[in-house]
C-alpha atoms as a PDB file:
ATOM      1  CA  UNK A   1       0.000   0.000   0.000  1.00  0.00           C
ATOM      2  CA  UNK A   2       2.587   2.447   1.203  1.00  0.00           C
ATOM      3  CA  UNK A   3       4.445   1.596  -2.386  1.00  0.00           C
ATOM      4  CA  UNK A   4       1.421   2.168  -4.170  1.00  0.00           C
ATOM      5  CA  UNK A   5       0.859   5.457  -2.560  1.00  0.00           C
ATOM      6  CA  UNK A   6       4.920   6.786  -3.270  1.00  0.00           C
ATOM      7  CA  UNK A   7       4.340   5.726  -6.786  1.00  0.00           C
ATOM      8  CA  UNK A   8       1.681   8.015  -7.287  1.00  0.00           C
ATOM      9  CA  UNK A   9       2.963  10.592  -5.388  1.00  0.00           C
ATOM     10  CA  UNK A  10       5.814  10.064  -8.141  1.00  0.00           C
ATOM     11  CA  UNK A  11       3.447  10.399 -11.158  1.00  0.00           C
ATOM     12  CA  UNK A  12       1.992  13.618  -9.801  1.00  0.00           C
ATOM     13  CA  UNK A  13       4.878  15.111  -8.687  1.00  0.00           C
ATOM     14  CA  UNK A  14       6.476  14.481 -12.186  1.00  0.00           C
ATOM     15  CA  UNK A  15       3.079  15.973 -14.008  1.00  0.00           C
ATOM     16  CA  UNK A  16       3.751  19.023 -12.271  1.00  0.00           C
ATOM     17  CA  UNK A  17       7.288  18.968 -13.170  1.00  0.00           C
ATOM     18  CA  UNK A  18       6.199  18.592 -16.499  1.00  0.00           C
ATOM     19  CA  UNK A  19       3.979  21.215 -17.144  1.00  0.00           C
ATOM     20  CA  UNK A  20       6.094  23.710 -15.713  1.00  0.00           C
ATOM     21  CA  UNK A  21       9.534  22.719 -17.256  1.00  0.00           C
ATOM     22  CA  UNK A  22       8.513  22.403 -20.765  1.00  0.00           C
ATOM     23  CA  UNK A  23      11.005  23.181 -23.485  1.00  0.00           C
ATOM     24  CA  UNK A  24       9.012  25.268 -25.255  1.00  0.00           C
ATOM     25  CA  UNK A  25      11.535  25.187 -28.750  1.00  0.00           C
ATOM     26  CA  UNK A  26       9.548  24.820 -31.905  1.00  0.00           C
ATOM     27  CA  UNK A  27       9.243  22.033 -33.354  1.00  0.00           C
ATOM     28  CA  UNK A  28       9.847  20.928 -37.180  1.00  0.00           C
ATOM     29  CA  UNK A  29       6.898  19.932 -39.283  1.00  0.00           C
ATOM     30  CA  UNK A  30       6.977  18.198 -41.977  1.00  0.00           C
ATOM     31  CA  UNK A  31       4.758  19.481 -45.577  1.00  0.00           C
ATOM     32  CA  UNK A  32       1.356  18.002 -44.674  1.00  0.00           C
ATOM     33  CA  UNK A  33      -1.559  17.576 -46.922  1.00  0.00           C
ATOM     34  CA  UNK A  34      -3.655  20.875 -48.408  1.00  0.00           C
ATOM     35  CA  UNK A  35      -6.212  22.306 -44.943  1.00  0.00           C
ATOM     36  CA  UNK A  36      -3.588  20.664 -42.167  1.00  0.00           C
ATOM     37  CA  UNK A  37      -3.058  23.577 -39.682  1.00  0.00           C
ATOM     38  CA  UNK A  38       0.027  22.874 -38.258  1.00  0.00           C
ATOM     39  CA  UNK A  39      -0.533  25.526 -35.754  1.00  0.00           C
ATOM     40  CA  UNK A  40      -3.359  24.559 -34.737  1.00  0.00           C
ATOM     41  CA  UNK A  41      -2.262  20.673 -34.287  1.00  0.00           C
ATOM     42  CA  UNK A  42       0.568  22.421 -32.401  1.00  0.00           C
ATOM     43  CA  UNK A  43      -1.493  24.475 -29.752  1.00  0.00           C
ATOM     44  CA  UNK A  44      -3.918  21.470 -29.161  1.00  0.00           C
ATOM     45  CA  UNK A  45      -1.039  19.446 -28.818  1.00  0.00           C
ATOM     46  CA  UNK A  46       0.429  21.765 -26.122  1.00  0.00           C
ATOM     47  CA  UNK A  47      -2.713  22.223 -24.280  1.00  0.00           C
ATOM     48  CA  UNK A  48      -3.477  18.652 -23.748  1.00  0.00           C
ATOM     49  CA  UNK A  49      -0.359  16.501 -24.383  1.00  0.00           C
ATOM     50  CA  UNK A  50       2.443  18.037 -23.580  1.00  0.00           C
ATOM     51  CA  UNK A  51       2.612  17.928 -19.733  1.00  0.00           C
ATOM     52  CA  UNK A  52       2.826  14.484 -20.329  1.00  0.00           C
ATOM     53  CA  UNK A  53       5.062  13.574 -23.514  1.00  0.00           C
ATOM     54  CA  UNK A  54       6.651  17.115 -23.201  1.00  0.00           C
ATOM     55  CA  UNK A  55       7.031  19.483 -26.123  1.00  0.00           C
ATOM     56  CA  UNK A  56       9.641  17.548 -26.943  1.00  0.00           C
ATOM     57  CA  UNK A  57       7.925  14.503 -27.460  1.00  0.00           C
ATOM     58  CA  UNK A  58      10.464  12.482 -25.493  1.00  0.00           C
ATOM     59  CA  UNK A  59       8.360  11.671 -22.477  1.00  0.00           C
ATOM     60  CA  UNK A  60       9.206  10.881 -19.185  1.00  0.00           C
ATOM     61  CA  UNK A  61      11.285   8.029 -18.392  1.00  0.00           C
ATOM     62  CA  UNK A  62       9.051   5.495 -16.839  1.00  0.00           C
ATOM     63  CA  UNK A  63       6.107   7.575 -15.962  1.00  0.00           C
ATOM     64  CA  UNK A  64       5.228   8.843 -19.453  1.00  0.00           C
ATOM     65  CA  UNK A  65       6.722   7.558 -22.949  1.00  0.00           C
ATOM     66  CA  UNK A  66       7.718   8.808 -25.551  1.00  0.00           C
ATOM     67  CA  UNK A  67       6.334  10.130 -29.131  1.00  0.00           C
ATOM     68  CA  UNK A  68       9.212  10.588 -31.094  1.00  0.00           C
ATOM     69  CA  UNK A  69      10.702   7.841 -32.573  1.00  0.00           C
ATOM     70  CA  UNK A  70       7.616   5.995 -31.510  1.00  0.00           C
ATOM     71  CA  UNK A  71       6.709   3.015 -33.304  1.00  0.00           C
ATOM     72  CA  UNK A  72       2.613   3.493 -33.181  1.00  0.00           C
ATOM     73  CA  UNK A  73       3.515   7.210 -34.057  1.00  0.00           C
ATOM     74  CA  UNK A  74       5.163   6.035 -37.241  1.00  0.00           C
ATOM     75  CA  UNK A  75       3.228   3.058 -38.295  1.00  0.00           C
ATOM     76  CA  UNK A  76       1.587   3.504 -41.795  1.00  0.00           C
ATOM     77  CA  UNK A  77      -1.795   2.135 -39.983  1.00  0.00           C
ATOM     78  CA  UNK A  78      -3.130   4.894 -37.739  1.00  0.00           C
ATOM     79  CA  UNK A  79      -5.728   3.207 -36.020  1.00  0.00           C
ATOM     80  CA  UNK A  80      -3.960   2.080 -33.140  1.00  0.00           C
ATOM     81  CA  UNK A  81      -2.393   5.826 -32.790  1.00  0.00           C
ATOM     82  CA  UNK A  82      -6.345   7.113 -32.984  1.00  0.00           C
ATOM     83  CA  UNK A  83      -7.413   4.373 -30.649  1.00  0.00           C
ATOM     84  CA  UNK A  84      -4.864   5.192 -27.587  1.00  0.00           C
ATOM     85  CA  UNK A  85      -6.321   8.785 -28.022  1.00  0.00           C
ATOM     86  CA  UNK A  86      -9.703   8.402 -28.067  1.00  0.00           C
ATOM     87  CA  UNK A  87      -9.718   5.505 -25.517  1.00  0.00           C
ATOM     88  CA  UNK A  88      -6.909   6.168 -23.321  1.00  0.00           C
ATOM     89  CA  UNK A  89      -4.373   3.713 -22.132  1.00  0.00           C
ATOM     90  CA  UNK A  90      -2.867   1.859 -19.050  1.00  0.00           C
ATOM     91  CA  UNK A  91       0.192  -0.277 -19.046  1.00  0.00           C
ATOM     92  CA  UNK A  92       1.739   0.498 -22.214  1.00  0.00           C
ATOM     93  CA  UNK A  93       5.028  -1.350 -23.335  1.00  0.00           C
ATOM     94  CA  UNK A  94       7.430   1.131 -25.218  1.00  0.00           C
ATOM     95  CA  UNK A  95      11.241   0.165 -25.851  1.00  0.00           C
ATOM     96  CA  UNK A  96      10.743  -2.933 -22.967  1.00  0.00           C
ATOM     97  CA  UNK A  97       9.433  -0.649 -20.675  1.00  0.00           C
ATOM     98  CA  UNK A  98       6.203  -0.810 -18.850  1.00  0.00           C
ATOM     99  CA  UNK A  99       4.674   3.111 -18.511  1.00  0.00           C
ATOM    100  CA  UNK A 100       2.312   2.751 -15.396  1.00  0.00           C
ATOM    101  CA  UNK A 101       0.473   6.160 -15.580  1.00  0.00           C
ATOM    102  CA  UNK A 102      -2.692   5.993 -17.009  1.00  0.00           C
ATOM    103  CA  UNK A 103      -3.243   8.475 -20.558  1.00  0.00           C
ATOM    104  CA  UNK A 104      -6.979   9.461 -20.094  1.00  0.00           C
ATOM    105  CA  UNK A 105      -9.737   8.836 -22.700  1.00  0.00           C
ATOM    106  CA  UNK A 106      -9.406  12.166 -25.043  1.00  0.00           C
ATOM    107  CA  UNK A 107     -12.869  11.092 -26.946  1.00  0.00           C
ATOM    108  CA  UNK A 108     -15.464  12.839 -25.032  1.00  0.00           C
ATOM    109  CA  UNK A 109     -13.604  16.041 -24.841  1.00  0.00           C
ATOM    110  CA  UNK A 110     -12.103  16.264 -28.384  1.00  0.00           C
ATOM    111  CA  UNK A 111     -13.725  16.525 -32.111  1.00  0.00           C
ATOM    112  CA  UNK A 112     -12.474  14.374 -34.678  1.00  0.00           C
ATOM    113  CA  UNK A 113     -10.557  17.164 -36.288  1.00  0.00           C
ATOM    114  CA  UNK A 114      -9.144  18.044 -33.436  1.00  0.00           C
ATOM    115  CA  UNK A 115      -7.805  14.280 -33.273  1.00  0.00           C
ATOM    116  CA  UNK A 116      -6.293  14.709 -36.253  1.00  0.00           C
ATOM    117  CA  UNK A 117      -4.916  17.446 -35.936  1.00  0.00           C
ATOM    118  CA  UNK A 118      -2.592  16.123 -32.807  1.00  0.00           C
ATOM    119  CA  UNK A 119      -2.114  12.950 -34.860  1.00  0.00           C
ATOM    120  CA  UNK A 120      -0.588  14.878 -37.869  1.00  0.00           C
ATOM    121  CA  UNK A 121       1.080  17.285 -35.523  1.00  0.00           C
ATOM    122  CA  UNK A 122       2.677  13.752 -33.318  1.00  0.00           C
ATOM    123  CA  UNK A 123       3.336  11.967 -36.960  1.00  0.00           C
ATOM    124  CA  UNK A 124       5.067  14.937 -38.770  1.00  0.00           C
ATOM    125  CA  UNK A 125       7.371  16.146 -35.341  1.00  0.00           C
ATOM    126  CA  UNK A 126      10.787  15.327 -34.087  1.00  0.00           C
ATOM    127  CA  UNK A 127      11.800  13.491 -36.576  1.00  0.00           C
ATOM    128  CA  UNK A 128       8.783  10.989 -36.947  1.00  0.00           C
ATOM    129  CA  UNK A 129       7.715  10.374 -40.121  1.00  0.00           C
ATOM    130  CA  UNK A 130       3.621   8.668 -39.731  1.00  0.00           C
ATOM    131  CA  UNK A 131       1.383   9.060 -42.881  1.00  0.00           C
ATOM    132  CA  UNK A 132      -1.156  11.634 -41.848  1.00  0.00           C
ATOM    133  CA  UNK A 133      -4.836  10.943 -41.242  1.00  0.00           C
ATOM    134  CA  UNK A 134      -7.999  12.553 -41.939  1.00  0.00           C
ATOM    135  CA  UNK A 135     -10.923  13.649 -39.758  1.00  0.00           C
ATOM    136  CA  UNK A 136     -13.133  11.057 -41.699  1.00  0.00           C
ATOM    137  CA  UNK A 137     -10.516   7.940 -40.661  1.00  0.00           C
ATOM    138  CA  UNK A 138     -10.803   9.339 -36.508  1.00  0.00           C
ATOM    139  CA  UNK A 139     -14.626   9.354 -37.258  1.00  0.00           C
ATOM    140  CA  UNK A 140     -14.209   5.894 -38.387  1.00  0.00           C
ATOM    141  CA  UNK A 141     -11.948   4.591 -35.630  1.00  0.00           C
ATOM    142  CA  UNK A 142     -14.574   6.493 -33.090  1.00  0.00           C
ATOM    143  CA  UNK A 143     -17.286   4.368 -34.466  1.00  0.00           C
ATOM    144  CA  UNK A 144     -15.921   0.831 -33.988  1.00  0.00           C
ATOM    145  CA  UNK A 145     -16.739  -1.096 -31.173  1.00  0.00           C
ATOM    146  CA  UNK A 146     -13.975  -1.194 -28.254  1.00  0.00           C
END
């Protein structure tokens, strides 16, 4: 119990690092299809992922992983990507390494553009190189069952 609760304390105490320290640097983005706002995929990645995966997109070492160089990132097949966004995720395995700290659901608070928008702006930065996806495909992925 006592473990449980220092872990946590951990997690939070790392969050708060996290928003606070930031490295705000731009980032490079990559030529995206015609109507892709990178600024906009930018600020909504900011707001609501980047406390988290940092602005960098490297994560925190076993509390939150990282984006760049990620191999769902930069998978041709986005649905996976889409899914962890709109569903959450708990438990995830990334380089042998087991990320405890829960990513909330993102579904009931963001449109499908929106989506999209983070997913271009996540598959076009630091170096990643993901195929972009379209508002229709997050609509799609929204719509399956879980």
């Amino acid at each position: 119990m006592r473990g449980s609760i220092r872990c946590w304390f951990m997690i939070a105490a790392l969050c708060c690092v996290a928003m606070f320290a930031a490295d705000s640097a731009p980032l490079q983005m990559a030529d995206r299809e015609p109507g892709y706002d990178s600024i906009k995929g930018q600020s909504l990645y900011i707001a609501n992922c980047s406390a988290c995966h940092q602005s960098t997109g490297e994560g925190l070492p076993g509390a939150f992983p990282p984006l760049k160089g990620s191999n769902v990132v930069n998978k041709d097949d986005a649905s996976k990507h889409i899914q962890v966004i709109l569903n959450g995720m708990k438990g995830g395995r990334v380089g042998g390494m087991i990320y405890v700290a829960p990513m909330p659901p993102f579904a009931g608070a963001l449109s499908d553009t929106a989506i999209a928008d983070i997913i271009d702006y996540e598959r076009s930065s630091w170096g990643n190189h993901g195929k972009p996806v379209t508002e229709a495909l997050v609509a799609a992925e929204r719509a399956r069952p879980k």
